[in-house]
C-alpha atoms as a PDB file:
ATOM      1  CA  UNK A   1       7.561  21.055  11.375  1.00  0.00           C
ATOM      2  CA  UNK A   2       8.213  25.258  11.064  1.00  0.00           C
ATOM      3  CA  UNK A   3       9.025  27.105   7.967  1.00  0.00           C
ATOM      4  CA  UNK A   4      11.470  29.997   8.262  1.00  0.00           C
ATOM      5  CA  UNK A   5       9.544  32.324  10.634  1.00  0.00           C
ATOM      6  CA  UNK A   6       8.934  29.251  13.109  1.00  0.00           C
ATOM      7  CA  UNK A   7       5.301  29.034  12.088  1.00  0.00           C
ATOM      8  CA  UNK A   8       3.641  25.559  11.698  1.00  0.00           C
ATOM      9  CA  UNK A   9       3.797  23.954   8.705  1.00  0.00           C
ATOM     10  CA  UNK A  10       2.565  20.948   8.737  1.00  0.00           C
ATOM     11  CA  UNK A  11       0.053  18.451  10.409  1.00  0.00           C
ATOM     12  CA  UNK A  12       1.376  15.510  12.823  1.00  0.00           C
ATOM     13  CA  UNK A  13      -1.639  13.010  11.353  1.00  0.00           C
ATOM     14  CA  UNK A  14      -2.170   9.957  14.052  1.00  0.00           C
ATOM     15  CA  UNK A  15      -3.757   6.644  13.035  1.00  0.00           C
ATOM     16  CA  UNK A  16      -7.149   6.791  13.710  1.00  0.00           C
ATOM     17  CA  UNK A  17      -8.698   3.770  16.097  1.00  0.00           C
ATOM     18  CA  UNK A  18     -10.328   1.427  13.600  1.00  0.00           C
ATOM     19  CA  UNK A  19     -11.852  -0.869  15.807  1.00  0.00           C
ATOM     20  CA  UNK A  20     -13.578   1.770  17.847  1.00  0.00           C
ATOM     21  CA  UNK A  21     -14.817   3.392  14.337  1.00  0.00           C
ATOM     22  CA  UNK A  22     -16.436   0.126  13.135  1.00  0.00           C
ATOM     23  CA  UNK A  23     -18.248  -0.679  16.516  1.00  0.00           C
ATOM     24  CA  UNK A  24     -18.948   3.135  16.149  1.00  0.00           C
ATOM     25  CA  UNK A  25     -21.165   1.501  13.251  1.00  0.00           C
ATOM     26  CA  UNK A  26     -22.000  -1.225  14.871  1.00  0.00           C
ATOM     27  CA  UNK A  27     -19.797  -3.825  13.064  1.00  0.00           C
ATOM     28  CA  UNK A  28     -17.531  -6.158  15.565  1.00  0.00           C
ATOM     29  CA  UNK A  29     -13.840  -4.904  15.394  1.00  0.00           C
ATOM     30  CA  UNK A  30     -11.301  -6.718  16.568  1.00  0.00           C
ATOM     31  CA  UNK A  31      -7.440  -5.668  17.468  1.00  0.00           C
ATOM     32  CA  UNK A  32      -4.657  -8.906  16.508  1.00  0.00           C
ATOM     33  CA  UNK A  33      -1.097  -9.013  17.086  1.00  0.00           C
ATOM     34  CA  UNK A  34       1.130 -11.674  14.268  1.00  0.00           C
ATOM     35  CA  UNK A  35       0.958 -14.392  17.141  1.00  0.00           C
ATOM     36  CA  UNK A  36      -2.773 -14.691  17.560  1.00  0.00           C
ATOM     37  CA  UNK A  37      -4.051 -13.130  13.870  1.00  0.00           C
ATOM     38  CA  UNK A  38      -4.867 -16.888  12.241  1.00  0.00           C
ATOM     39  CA  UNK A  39      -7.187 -17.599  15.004  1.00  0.00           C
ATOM     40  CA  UNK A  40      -8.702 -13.658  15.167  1.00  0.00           C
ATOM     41  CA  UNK A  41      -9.385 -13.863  11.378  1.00  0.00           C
ATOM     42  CA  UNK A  42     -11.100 -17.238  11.554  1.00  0.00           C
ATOM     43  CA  UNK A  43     -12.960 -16.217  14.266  1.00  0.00           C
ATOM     44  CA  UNK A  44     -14.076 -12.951  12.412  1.00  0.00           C
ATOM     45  CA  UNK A  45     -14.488 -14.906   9.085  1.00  0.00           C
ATOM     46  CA  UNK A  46     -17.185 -17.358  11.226  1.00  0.00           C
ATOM     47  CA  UNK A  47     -18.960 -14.220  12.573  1.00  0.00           C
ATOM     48  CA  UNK A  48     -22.093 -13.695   9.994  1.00  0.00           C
ATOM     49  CA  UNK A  49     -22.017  -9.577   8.786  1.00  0.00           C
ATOM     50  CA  UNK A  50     -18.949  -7.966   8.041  1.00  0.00           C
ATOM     51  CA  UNK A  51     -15.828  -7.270  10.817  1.00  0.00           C
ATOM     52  CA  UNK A  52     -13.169  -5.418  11.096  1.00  0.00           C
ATOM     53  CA  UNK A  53      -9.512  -6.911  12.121  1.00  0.00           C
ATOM     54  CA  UNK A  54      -7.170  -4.492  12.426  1.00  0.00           C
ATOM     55  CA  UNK A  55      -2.726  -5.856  12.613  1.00  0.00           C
ATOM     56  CA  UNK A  56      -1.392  -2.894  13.753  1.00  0.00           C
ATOM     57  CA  UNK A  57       1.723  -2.081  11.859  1.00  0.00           C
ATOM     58  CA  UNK A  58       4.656   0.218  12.115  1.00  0.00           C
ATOM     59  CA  UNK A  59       5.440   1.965   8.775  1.00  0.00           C
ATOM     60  CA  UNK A  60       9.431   2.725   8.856  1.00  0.00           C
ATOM     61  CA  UNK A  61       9.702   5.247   5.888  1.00  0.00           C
ATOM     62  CA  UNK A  62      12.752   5.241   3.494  1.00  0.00           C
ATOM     63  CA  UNK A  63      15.360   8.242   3.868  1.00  0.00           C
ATOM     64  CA  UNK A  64      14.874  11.137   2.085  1.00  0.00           C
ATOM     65  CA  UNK A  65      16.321  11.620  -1.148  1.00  0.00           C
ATOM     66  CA  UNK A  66      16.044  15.388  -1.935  1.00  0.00           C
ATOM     67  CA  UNK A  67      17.579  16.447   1.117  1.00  0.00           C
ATOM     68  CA  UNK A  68      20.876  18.181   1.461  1.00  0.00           C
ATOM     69  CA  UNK A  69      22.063  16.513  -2.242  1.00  0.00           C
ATOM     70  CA  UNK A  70      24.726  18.209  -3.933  1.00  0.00           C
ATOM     71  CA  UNK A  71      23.714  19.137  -7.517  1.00  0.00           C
ATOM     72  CA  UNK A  72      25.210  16.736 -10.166  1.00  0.00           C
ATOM     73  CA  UNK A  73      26.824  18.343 -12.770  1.00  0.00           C
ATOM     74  CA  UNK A  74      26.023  15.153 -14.969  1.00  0.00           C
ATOM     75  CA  UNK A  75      22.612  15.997 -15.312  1.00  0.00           C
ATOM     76  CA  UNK A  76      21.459  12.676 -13.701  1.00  0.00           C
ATOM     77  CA  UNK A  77      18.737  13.326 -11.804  1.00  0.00           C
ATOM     78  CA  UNK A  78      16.774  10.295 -11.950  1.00  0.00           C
ATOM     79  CA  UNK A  79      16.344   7.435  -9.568  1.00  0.00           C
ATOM     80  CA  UNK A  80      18.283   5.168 -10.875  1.00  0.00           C
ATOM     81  CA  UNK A  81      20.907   7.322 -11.555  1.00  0.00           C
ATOM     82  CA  UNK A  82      20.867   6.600 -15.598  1.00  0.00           C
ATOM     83  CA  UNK A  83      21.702  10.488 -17.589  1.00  0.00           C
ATOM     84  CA  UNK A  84      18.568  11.789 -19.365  1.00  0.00           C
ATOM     85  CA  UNK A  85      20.194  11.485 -22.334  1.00  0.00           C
ATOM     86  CA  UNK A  86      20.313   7.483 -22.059  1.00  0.00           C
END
């Protein structure tokens, strides 16, 4: 993202590999997918210590709701819509 003079303004932040951090520690980490995650959690539940099981995930954000809005000239401002005078 730039700001007005085309400088950076923000950070792109990447998901950091949690199975390679807890073997880092030496704790068993394991990567599942939906299909195979009942037998990867037993599996990690048998193993004596603690694991890691990690069910990669894509988060899908909602739209943003302060962006190009016209001002109300009702005053409602609020999520739901309801005046603040309510």
């Amino acid at each position: 993202m730039t700001d007005t003079f085309g400088a950076p303004t923000a950070t792109e932040l990447t998901r950091p590999d949690y199975v390679a951090l807890a073997e880092s520690f030496g704790v068993p980490g394991l990567r599942t997918t939906p299909e195979t995650l009942e037998g990867d959690l037993a599996k990690a539940l048998a193993t004596p210590g603690p694991s890691v099981v990690v069910l990669p995930a894509v988060l899908r954000m909602f739209a943003p709701t302060h962006l190009n809005r016209a001002d109300r000239a009702d005053g409602a401002d609020s999520a739901d819509g309801a005046d603040a005078s309510d």
